[in-house]
Protein backbone atom coordinates (compact mmCIF):
# COMPACT_ATOMS: atom_id res chain seq x y z
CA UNK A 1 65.84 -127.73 -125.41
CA UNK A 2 63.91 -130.93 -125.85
CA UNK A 3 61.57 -128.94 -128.47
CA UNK A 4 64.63 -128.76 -130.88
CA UNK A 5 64.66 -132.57 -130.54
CA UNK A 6 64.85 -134.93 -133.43
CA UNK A 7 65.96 -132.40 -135.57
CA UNK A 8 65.17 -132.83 -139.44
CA UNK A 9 68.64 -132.59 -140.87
CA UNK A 10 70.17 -135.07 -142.67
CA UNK A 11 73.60 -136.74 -141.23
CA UNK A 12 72.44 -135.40 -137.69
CA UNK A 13 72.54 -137.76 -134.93
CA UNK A 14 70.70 -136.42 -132.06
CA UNK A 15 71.99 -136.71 -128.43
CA UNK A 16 68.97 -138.52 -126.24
CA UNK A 17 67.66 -135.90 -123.95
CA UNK A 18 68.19 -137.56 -120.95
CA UNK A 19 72.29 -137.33 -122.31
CA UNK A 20 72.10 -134.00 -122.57
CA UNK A 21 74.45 -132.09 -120.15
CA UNK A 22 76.90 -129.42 -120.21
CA UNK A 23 80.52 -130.35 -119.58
CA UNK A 24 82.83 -128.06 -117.14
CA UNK A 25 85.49 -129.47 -117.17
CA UNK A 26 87.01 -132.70 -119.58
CA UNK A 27 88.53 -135.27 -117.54
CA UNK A 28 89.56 -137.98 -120.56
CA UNK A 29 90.90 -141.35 -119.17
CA UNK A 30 90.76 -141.48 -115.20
CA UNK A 31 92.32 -144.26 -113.27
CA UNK A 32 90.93 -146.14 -109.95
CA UNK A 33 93.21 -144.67 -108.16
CA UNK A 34 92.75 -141.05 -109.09
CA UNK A 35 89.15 -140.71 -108.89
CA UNK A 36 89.26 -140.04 -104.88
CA UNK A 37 91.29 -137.26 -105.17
CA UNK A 38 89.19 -135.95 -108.05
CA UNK A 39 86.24 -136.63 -105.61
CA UNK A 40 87.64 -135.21 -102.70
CA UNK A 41 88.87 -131.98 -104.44
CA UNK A 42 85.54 -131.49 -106.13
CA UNK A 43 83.32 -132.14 -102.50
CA UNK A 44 85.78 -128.70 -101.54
CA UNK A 45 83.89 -126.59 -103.74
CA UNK A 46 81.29 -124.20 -102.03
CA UNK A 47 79.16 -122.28 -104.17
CA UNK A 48 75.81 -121.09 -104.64
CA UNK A 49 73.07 -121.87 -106.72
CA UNK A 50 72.19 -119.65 -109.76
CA UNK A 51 69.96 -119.02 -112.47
CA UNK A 52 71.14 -120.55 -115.98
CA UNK A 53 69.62 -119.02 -119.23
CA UNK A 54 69.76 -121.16 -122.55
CA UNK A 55 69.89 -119.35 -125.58
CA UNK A 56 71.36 -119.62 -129.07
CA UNK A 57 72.32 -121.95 -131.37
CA UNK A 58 75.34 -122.64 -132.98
CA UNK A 59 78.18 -125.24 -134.95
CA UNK A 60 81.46 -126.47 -134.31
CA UNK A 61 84.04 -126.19 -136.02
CA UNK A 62 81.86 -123.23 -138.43
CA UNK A 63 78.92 -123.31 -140.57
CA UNK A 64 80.56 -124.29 -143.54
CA UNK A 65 81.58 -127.48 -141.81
CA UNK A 66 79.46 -128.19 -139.15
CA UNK A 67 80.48 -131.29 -136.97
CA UNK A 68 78.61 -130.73 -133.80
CA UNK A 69 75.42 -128.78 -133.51
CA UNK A 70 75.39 -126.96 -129.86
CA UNK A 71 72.93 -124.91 -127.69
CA UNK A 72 74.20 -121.53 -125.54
CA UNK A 73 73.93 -120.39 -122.61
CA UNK A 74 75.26 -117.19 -123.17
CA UNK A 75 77.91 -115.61 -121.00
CA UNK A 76 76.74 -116.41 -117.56
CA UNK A 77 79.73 -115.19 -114.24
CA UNK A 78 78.43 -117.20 -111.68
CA UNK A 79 78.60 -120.76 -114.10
CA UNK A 80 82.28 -118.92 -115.05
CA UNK A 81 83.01 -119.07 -111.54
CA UNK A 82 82.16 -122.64 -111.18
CA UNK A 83 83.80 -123.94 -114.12
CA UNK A 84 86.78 -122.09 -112.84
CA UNK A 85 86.76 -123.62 -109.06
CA UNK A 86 86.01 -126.79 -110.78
CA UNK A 87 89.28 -126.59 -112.97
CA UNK A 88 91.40 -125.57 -109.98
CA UNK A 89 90.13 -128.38 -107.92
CA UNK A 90 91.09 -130.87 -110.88
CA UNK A 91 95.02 -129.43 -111.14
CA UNK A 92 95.26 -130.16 -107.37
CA UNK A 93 94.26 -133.61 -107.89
CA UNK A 94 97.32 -133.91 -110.42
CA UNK A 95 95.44 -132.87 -113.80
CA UNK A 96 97.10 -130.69 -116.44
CA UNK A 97 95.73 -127.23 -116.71
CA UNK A 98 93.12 -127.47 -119.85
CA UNK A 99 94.60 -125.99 -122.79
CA UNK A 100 90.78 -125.02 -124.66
CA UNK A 101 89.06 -121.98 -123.34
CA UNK A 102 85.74 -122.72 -121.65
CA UNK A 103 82.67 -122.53 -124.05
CA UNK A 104 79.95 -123.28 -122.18
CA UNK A 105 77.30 -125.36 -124.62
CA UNK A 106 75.25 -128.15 -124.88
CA UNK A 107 75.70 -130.49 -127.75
CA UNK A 108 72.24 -131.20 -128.75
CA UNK A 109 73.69 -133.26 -132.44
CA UNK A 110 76.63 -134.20 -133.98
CA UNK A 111 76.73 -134.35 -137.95
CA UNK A 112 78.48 -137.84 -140.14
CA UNK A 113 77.67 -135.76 -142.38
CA UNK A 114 76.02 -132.52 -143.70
CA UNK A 115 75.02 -130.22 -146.60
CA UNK A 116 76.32 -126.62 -144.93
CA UNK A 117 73.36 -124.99 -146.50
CA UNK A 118 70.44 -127.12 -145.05
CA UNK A 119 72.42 -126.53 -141.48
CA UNK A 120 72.17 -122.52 -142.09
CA UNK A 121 68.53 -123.01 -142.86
CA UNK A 122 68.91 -124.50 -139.72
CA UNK A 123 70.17 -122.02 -138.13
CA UNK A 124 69.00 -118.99 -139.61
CA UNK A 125 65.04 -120.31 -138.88
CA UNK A 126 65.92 -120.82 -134.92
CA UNK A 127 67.40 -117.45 -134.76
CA UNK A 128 66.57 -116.15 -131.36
CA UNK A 129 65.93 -119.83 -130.06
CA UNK A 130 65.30 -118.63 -126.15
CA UNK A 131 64.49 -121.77 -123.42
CA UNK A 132 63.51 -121.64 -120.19
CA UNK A 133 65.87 -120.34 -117.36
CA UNK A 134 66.34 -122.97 -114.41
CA UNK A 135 68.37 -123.14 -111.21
CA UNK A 136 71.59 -124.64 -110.98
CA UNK A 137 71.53 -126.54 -108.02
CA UNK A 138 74.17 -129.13 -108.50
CA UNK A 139 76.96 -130.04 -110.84
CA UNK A 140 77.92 -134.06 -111.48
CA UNK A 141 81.19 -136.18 -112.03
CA UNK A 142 80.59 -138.05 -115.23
CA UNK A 143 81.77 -141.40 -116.46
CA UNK A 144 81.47 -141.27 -120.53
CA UNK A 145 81.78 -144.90 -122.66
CA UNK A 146 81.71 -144.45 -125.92
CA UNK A 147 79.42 -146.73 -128.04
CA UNK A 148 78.70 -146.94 -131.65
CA UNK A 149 75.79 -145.03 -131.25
CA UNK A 150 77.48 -142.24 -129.09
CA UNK A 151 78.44 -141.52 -125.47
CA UNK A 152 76.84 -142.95 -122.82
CA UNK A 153 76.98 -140.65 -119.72
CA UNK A 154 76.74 -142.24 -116.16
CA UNK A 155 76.33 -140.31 -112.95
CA UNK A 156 79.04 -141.45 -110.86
CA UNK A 157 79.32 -138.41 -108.10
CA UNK A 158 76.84 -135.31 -106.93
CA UNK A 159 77.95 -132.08 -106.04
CA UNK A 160 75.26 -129.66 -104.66
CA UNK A 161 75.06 -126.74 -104.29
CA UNK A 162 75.09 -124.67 -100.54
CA UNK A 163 71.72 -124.36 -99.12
CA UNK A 164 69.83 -121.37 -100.73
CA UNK A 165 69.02 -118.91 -97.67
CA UNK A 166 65.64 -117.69 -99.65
């Protein structure tokens, strides 16, 4: 991922690598007082760790109008599964179903502004763009503040994954 990174396209502000991270489930604002139950829910979830595959580029909203330049990682059941638990385990500690449908992605840029055709360039030369496969071992509870130069991510809870019996 961090070979696509800084990109060369104009009115593309690069997320650092070390921000990078794929987001299961959106939380928004969260209180003091809810963030024990959203810890205690998540520390219910058991699952095991799994291979993750990132492949594919692609824009939000379209190509025409890119906003936000992502990275794939294709359709993947057992990070499905996860995201799934991981939603359930928010609703019981009082969260509104999410309305979006999951698209797993990482956000690698988001655009002020662009000229569509230089981002289809883009695009079109990294068909096929194929990284490394790595193990899942662990998801995190994020806090995000958002500064003028973007969102600042910290780590505020770990959730590993059950012991592999290899």
């Amino acid at each position: 991922m961090e070979s696509l990174l800084p990109l060369n396209l104009r009115g593309a502000r690069s997320v650092p690598p070390q921000q990078l991270h794929l987001t299961l489930r959106f939380l928004g604002d969260v209180t003091e007082t809810q963030l024990p139950r959203i810890d205690e829910a998540l520390r219910q979830i058991a699952y095991p760790c799994f291979p993750l595959r990132i492949a594919g580029l692609g824009v939000f909203p379209n190509p025409k109008h890119p906003r936000v330049l992502w990275l794939g990682s294709g359709q993947n059941d057992a990070l499905c599964e996860l995201q799934s638990r991981i939603e359930a385990a928010v609703q019981s500690a009082g969260f509104p179903p999410e309305s979006r449908a999951f698209t797993p992605h990482f956000t690698l840029a988001r655009f002020k502004f662009s000229r569509a055709p230089e981002v289809e360039a883009f695009l079109a030369q990294q068909r096929g763009f194929d990284a490394d496969t790595w193990e899942v071992s662990e998801f995190l509870l994020y806090s995000s503040t958002l500064q003028p130069q973007g969102a600042l991510h910290e780590i505020l809870r770990r959730y590993p994954a059950l012991p592999s019996s290899r």
